[in-house]
Protein backbone atom coordinates (compact mmCIF):
# COMPACT_ATOMS: atom_id res chain seq x y z
CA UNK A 1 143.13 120.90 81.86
CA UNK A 2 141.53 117.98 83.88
CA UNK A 3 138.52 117.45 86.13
CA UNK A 4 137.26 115.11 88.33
CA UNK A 5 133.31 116.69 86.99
CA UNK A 6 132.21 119.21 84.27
CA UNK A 7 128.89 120.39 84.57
CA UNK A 8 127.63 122.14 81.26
CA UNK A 9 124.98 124.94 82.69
CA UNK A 10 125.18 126.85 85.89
CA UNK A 11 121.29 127.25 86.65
CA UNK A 12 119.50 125.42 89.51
CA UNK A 13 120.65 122.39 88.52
CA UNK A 14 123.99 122.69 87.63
CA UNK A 15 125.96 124.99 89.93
CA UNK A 16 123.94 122.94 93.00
CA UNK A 17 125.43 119.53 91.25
CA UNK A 18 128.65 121.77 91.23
CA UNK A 19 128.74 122.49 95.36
CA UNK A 20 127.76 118.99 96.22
CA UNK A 21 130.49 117.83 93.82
CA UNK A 22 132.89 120.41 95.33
CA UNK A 23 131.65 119.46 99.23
CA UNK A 24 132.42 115.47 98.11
CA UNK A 25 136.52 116.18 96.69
CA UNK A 26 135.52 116.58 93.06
CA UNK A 27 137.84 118.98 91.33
CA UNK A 28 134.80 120.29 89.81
CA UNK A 29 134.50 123.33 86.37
CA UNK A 30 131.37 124.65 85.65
CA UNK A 31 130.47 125.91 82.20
CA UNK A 32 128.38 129.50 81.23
CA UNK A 33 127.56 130.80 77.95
CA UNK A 34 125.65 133.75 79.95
CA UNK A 35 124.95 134.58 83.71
CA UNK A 36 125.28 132.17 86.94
CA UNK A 37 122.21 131.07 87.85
CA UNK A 38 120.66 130.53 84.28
CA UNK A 39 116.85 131.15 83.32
CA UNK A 40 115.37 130.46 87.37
CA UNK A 41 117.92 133.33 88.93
CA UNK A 42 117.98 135.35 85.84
CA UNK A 43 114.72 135.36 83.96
CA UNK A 44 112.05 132.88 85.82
CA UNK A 45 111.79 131.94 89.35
CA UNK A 46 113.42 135.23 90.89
CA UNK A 47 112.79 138.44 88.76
CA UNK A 48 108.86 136.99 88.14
CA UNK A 49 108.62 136.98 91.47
CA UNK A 50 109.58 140.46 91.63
CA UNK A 51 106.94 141.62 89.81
CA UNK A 52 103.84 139.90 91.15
CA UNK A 53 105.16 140.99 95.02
CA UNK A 54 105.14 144.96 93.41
CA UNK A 55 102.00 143.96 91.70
CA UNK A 56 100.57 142.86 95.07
CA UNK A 57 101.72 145.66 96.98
CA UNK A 58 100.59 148.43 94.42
CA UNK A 59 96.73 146.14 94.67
CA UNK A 60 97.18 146.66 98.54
CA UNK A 61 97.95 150.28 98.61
CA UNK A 62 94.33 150.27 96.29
CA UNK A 63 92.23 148.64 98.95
CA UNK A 64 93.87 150.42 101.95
CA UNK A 65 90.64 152.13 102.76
CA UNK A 66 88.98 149.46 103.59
CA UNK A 67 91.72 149.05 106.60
CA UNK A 68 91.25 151.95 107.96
CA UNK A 69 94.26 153.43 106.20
CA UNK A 70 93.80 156.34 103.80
CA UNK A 71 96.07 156.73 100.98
CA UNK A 72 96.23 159.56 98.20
CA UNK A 73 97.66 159.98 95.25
CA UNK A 74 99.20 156.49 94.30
CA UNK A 75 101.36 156.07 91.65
CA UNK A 76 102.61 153.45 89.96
CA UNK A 77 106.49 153.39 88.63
CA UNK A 78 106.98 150.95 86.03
CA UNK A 79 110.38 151.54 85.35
CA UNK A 80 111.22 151.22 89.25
CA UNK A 81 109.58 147.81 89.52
CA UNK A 82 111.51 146.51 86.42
CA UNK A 83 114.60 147.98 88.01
CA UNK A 84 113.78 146.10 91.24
CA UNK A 85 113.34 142.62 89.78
CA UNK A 86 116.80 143.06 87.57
CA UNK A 87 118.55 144.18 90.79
CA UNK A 88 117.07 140.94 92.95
CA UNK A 89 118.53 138.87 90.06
CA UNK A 90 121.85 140.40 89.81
CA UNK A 91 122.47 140.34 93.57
CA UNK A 92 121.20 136.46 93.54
CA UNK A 93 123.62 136.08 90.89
CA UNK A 94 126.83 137.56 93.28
CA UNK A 95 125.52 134.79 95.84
CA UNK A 96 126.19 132.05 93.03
CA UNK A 97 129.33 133.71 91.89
CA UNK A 98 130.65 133.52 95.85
CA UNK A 99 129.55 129.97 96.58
CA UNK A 100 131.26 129.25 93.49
CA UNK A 101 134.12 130.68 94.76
CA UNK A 102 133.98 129.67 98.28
CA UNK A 103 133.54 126.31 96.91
CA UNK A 104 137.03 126.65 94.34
CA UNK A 105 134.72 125.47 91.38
CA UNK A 106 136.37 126.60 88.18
CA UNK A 107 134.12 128.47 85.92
CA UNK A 108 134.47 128.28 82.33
CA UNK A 109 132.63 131.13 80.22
CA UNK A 110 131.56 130.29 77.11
CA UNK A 111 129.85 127.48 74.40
CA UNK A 112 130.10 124.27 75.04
CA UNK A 113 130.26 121.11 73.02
CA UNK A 114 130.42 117.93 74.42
CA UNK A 115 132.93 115.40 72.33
CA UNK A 116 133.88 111.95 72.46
CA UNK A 117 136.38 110.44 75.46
CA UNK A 118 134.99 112.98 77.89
CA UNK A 119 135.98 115.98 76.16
CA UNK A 120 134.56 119.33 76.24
CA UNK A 121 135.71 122.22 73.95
CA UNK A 122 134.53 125.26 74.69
CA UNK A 123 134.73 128.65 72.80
CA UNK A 124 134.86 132.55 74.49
CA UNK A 125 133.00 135.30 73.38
CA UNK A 126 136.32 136.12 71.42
CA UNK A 127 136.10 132.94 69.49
CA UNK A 128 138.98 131.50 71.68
CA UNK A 129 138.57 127.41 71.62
CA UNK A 130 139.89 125.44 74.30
CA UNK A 131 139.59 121.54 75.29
CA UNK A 132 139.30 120.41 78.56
CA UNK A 133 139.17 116.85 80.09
CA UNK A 134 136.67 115.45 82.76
CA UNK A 135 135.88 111.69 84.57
CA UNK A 136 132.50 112.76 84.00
CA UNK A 137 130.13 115.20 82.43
CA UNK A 138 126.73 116.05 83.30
CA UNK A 139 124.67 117.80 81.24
CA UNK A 140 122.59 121.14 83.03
CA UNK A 141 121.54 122.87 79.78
CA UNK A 142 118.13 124.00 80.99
CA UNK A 143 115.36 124.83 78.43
CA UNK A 144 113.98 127.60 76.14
CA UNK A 145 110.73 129.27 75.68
CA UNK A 146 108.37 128.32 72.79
CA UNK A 147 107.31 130.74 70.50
CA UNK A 148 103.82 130.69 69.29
CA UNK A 149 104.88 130.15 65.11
CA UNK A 150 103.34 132.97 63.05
CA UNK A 151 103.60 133.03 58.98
CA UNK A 152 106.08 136.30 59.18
CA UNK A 153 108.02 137.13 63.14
CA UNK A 154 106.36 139.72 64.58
CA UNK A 155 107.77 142.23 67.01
CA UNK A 156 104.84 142.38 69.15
CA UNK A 157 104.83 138.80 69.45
CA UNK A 158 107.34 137.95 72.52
CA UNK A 159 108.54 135.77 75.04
CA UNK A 160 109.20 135.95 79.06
CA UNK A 161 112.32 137.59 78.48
CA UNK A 162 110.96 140.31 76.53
CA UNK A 163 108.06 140.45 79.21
CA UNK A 164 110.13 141.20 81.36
CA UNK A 165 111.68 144.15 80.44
CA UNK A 166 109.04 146.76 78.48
CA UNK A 167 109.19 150.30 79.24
CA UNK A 168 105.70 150.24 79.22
CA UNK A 169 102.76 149.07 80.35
CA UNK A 170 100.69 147.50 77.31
CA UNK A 171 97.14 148.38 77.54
CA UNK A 172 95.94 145.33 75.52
CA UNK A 173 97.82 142.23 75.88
CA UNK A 174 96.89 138.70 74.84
CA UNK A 175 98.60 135.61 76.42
CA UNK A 176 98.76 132.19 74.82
CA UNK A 177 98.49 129.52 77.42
CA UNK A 178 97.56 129.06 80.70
CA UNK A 179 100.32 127.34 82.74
CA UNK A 180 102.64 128.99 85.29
CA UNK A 181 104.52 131.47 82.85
CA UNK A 182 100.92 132.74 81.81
CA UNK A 183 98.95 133.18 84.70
CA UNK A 184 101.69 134.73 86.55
CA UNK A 185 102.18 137.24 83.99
CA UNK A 186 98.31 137.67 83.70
CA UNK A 187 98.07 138.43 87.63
CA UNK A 188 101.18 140.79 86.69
CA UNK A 189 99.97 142.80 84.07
CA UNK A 190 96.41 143.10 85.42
CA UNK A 191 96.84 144.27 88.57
CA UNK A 192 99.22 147.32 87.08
CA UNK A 193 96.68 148.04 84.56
CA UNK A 194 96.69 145.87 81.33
CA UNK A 195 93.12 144.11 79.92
CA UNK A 196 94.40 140.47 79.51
CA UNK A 197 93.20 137.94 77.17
CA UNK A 198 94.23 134.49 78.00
CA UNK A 199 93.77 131.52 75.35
CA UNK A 200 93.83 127.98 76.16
CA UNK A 201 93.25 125.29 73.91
CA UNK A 202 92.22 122.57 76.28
CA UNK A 203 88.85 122.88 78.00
CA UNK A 204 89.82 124.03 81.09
CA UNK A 205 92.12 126.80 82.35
CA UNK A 206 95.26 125.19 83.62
CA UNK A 207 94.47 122.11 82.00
CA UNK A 208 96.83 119.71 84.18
CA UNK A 209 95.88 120.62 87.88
CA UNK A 210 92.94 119.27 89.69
CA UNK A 211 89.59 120.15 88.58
CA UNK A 212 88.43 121.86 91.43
CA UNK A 213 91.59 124.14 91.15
CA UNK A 214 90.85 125.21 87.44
CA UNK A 215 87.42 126.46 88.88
CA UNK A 216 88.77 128.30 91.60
CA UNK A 217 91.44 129.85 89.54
CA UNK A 218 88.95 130.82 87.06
CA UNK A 219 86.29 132.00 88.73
CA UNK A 220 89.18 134.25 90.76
CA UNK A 221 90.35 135.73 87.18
CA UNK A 222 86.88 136.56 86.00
CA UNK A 223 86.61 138.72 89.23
CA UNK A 224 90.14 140.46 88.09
CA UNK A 225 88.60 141.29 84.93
CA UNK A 226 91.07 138.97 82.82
CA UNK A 227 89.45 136.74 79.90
CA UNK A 228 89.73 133.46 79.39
CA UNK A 229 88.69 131.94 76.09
CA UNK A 230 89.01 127.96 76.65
CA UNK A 231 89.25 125.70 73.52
CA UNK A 232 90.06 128.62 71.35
CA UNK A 233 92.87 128.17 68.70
CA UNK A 234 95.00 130.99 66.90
CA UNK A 235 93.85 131.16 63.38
CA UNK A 236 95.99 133.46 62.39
CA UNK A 237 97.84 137.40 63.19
CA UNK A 238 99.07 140.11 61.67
CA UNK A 239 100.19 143.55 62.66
CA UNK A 240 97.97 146.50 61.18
CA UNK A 241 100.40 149.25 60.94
CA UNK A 242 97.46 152.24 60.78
CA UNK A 243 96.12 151.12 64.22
CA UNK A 244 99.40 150.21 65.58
CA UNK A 245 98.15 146.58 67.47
CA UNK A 246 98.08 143.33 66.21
CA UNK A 247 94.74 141.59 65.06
CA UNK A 248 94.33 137.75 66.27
CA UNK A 249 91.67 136.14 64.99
CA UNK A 250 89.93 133.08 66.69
CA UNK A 251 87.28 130.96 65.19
CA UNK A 252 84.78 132.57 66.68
CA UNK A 253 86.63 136.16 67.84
CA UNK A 254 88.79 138.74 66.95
CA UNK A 255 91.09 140.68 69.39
CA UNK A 256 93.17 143.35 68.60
CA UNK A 257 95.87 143.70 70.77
CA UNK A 258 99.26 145.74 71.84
CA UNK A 259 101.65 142.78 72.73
CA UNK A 260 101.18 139.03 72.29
CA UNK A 261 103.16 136.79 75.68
CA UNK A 262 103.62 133.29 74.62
CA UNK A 263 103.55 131.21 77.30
CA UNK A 264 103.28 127.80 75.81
CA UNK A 265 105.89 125.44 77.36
CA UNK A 266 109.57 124.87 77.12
CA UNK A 267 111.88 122.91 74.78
CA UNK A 268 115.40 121.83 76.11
CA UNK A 269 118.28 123.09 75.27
CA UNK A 270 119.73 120.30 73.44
CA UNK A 271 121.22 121.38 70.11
CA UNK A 272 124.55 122.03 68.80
CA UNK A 273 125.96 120.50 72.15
CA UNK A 274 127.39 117.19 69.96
CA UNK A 275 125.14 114.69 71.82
CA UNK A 276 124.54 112.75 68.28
CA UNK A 277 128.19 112.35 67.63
CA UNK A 278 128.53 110.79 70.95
CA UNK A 279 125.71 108.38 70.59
CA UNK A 280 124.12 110.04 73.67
CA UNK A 281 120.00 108.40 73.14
CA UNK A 282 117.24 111.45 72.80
CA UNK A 283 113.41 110.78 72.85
CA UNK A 284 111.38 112.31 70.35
CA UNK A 285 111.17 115.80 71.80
CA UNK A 286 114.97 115.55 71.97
CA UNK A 287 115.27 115.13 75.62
CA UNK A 288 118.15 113.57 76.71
CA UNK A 289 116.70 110.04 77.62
CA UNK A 290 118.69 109.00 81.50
CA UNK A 291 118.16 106.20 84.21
CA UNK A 292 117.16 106.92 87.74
CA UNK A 293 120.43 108.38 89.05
CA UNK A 294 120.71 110.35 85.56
CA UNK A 295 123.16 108.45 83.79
CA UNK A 296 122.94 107.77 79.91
CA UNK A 297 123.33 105.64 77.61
CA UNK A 298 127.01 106.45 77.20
CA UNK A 299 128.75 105.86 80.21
CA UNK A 300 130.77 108.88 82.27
CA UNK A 301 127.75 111.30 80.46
CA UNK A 302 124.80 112.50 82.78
CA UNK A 303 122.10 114.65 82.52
CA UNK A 304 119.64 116.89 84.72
CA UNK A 305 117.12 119.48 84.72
CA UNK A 306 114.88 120.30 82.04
CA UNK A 307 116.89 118.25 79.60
CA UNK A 308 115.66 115.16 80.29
CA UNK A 309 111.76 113.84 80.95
CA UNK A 310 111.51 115.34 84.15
CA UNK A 311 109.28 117.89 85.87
CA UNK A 312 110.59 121.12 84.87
CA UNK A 313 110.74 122.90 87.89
CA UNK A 314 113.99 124.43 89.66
CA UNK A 315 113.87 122.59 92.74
CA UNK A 316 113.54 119.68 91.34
CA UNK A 317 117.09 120.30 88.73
CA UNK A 318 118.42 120.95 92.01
CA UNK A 319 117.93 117.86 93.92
CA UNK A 320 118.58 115.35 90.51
CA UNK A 321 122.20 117.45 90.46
CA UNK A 322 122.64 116.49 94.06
CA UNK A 323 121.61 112.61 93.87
CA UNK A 324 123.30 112.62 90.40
CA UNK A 325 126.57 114.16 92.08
CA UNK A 326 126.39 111.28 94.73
CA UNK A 327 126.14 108.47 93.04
CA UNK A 328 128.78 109.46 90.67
CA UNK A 329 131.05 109.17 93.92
CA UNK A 330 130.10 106.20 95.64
CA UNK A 331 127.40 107.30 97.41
CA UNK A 332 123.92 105.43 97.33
CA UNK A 333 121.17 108.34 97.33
CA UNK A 334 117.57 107.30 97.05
CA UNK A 335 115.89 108.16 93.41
CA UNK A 336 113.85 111.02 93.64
CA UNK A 337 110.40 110.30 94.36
CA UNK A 338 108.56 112.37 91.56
CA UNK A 339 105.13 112.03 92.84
CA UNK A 340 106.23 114.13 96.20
CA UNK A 341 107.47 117.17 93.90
CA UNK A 342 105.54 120.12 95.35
CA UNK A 343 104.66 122.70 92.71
CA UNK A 344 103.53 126.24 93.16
CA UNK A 345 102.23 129.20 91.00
CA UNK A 346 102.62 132.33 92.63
CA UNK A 347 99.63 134.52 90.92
CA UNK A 348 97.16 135.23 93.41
CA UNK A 349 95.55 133.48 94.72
CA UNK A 350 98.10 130.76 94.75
CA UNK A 351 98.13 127.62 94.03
CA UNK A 352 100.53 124.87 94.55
CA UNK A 353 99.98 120.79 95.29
CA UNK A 354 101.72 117.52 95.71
CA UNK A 355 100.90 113.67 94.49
CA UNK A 356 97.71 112.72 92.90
CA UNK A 357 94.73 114.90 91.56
CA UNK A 358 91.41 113.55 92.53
CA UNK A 359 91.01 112.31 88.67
CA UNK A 360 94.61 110.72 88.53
CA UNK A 361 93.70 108.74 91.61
CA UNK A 362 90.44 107.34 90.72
CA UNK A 363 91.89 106.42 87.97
CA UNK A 364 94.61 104.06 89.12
CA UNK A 365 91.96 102.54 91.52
CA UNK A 366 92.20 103.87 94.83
CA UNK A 367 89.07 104.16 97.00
CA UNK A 368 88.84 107.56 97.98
CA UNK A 369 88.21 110.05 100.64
CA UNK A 370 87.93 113.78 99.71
CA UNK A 371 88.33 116.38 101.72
CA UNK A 372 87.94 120.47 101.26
CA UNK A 373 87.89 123.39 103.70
CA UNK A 374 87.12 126.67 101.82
CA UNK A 375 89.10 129.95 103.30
CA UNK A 376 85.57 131.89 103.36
CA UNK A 377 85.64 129.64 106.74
CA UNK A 378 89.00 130.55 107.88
CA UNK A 379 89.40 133.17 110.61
CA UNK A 380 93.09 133.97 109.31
CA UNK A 381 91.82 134.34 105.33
CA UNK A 382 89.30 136.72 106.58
CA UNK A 383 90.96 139.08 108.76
CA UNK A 384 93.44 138.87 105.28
CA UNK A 385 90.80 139.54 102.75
CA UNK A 386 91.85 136.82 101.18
CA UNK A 387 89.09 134.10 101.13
CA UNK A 388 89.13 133.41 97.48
CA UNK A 389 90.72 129.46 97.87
CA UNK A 390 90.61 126.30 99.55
CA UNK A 391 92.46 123.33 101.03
CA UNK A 392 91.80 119.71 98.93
CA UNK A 393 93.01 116.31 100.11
CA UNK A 394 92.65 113.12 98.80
CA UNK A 395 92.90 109.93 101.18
CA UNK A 396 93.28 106.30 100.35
CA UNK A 397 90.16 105.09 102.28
CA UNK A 398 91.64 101.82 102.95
CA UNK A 399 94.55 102.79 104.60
CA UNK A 400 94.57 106.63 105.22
CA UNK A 401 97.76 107.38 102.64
CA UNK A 402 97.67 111.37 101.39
CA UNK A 403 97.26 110.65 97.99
CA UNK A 404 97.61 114.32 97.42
CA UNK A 405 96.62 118.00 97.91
CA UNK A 406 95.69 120.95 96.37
CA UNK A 407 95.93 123.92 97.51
CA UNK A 408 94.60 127.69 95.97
CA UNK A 409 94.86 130.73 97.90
CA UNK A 410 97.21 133.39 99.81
CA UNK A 411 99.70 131.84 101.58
CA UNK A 412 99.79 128.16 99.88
CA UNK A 413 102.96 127.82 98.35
CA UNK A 414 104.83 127.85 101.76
CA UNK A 415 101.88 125.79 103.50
CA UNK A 416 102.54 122.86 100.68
CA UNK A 417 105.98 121.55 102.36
CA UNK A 418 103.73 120.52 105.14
CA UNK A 419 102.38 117.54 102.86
CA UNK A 420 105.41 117.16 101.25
CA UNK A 421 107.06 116.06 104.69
CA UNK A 422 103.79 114.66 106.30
CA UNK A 423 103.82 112.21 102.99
CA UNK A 424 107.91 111.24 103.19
CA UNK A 425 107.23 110.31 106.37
CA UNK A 426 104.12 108.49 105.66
CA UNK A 427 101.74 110.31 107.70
CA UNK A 428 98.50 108.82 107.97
CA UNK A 429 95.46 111.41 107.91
CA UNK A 430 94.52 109.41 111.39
CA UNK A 431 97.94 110.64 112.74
CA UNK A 432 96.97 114.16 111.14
CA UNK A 433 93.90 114.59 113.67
CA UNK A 434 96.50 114.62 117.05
CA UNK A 435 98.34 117.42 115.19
CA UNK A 436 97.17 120.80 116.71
CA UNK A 437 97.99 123.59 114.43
CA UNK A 438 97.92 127.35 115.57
CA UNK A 439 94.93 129.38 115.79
CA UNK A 440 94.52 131.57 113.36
CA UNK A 441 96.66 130.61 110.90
CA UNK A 442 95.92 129.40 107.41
CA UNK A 443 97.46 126.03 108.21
CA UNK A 444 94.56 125.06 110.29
CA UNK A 445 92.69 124.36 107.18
CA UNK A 446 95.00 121.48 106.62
CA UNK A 447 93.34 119.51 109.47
CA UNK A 448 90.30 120.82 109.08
CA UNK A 449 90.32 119.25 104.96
CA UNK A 450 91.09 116.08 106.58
CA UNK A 451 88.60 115.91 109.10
CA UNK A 452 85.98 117.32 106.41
CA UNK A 453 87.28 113.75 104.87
CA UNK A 454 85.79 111.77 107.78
CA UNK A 455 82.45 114.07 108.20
CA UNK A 456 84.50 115.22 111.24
CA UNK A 457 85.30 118.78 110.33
CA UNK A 458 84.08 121.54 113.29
CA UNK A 459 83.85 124.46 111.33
CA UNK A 460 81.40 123.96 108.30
């Protein structure tokens, strides 16, 4: 069978690739060795979120006193908010399934492996092989979960999947890295009733965000109860079978712990897909090595998503398919501008951010003006009891450029596109100062960071 486009991988980035594709007259298969969607719809950006909204609820429903509202006997159904985040994901997935559909993209279950002169073979869960032939192939394989290595496997040692789905709520649980897989689970599991240990081996907690963030974010943890041990290193663990937890020893601690979450970064899913026979270039962490419209080496072969040297992130698989997609048909789509990629971590408080940290900017030269408004200022945070956070900008001082922002507290992660656009546009922070933003809302903070830039800030 022939296609105009095969796309190996139906998450974020591929079945979005596979719509534009479709929308542009490309007779267009898709190819699934599990569930539409992949790990964002199925195991990461939708169930996870899930979880921390009955997390936040079930913390809300705890303070409701202090609202006036009186509440007895609150329970807490574990089971039920499991349930909830697998049903979210399997409608999502129908959604995919339909636009598929609606979009007559052919979808091929099964393994795939990529062959020479645009071939792809792919094998059923019944061991059925068949070949088909495409113009072009991109490659939308996604990534996997590390796993902490351990001299013997260890049951209690697991992964997001697997935290995801207990029957029960751990009492003890220890969680190795602090990026967005482990403080979301940390907010999770400690606002349902865990004690959570979190161990970082850099300095600070969430080592790549902007200082002032990693302060905040710790100092909002500590009041959660949750434990941070910075520059600490796993010596070694073992299950004790009498005591029934698992003893991790530090170089200067011990825990002993119920379940271990590693949440230590991704690795793509590159293997066994026949990329070496084709010649198709890896770097040394075998990512699939591309240009800026996500070509390869070998022509007709593309690749998105968090198979290549990218910024792992859904959104951003998305938008490479699309611009990938384009170009492959004529079109002439800009390259994605990686230094306006929003990101967001959903814990609470939130934190998300665009461009350059204070640090990263200094660096490269820039002559700066910083800028912070603190919620504990902010009408809307307060009636919200939610002042834990801030607003941080960071101006060129020369010619009023956003550099970036970074943002921590309730609300943040939808306030971010606000930069995202002001920047494509190349809003000036002068131009900021004739925006007037709602009162009270936690956007106002926006203009007041940027005024606090210029000593002109009214309300601290």
């Amino acid at each position: 069978m022939y296609f105009d486009l095969i796309i190996i991988g139906s998450g974020p980035g591929g079945y979005v690739a596979a719509i534009r594709a479709a929308q542009l007259g490309l007779k267009t298969a898709i190819v699934e060795k599990e569930n539409l969607g992949g790990v964002c719809l199925n195991w990461g950006c939708i169930p996870t979120k899930s979880l921390l909204k009955s997390a936040n609820i079930f913390n809300s429903f705890k303070k409701a006193s202090k609202y006036g509202i009186i509440t007895n006997n609150i329970k807490l159904d574990f089971k039920k908010i499991i349930l909830r985040s697998r049903y979210i994901s399997d409608s999502l997935n129908k959604g995919v399934l339909y636009l598929i559909k609606k979009n007559k993209i052919k979808i091929l279950y099964g393994e795939a492996k990529i062959c020479k002169n645009k071939i792809v073979s792919v094998i059923d869960k019944y061991g059925k092989k068949k070949t088909y032939n495409a113009l072009n192939i991109i490659i939308a394989t996604g990534a996997k979960s590390k796993i902490f290595k351990t001299v013997k496997k260890l049951s209690t040692l697991i992964g997001y999947r697997e935290a995801m789905l207990l029957k029960d709520i751990p009492k003890n649980i220890l969680i190795i890295g602090s990026g967005a897989i482990g403080l979301e689970f940390a907010y999770f599991y400690n606002k349902i009733g865990s004690k959570i240990f979190i161990i970082e081996k850099m300095p600070n907690v969430f080592p790549f965000s902007d200082i002032d963030i990693s302060i905040q974010l710790e100092n909002s943890y500590k009041k959660y109860g949750i434990i941070i041990l910075k520059s600490s290193i796993i010596q070694s663990i073992e299950y004790i079978d009498y005591i029934q937890c698992t003893k991790v020893i530090l170089k200067t601690k011990i825990l002993y712990v119920d379940i271990i979450i590693s949440a230590i970064g991704i690795c793509p899913n590159t293997e066994n897909l026949g990329l070496e026979e084709i010649g198709i270039t890896l770097n040394s962490t075998k990512q699939i090595c591309v240009d800026k419209y996500y070509s390869t080496n070998v022509k007709g072969y593309y690749a998105i998503g968090d198979v290549i040297p990218s910024i792992s992130l859904a959104h951003v698989a998305s938008y490479e398919g699309i611009i990938c997609v384009e170009k492959i048909t004529g079109l002439n789509p800009l390259p994605l501008d990686y230094n306006n990629v929003p990101m967001c971590i959903y814990s609470n408080p939130e934190i998300s951010s665009v461009g350059f940290s204070e640090k990263e900017a200094t660096n490269k030269g820039y002559k700066l003006k910083i800028g912070k408004f603190p919620f504990t200022a902010l009408g809307k945070a307060k009636l919200n009891d939610s002042t834990d956070g801030f607003i941080k900008v960071i101006i060129d001082d020369n010619s009023g450029e956003l550099l970036g922002c970074h943002m921590i507290g309730s609300g943040v992660t939808e306030l971010i596109s606000e930069i995202v656009v002001a920047r494509k546009l190349e809003t000036t922070s002068f131009e900021f100062f004739k925006c007037l933003h709602p009162h009270p809302t936690i956007s106002e903070s926006v203009v007041e960071a940027i005024t606090n830039a210029y000593n002109k800030c009214i309300h601290i």
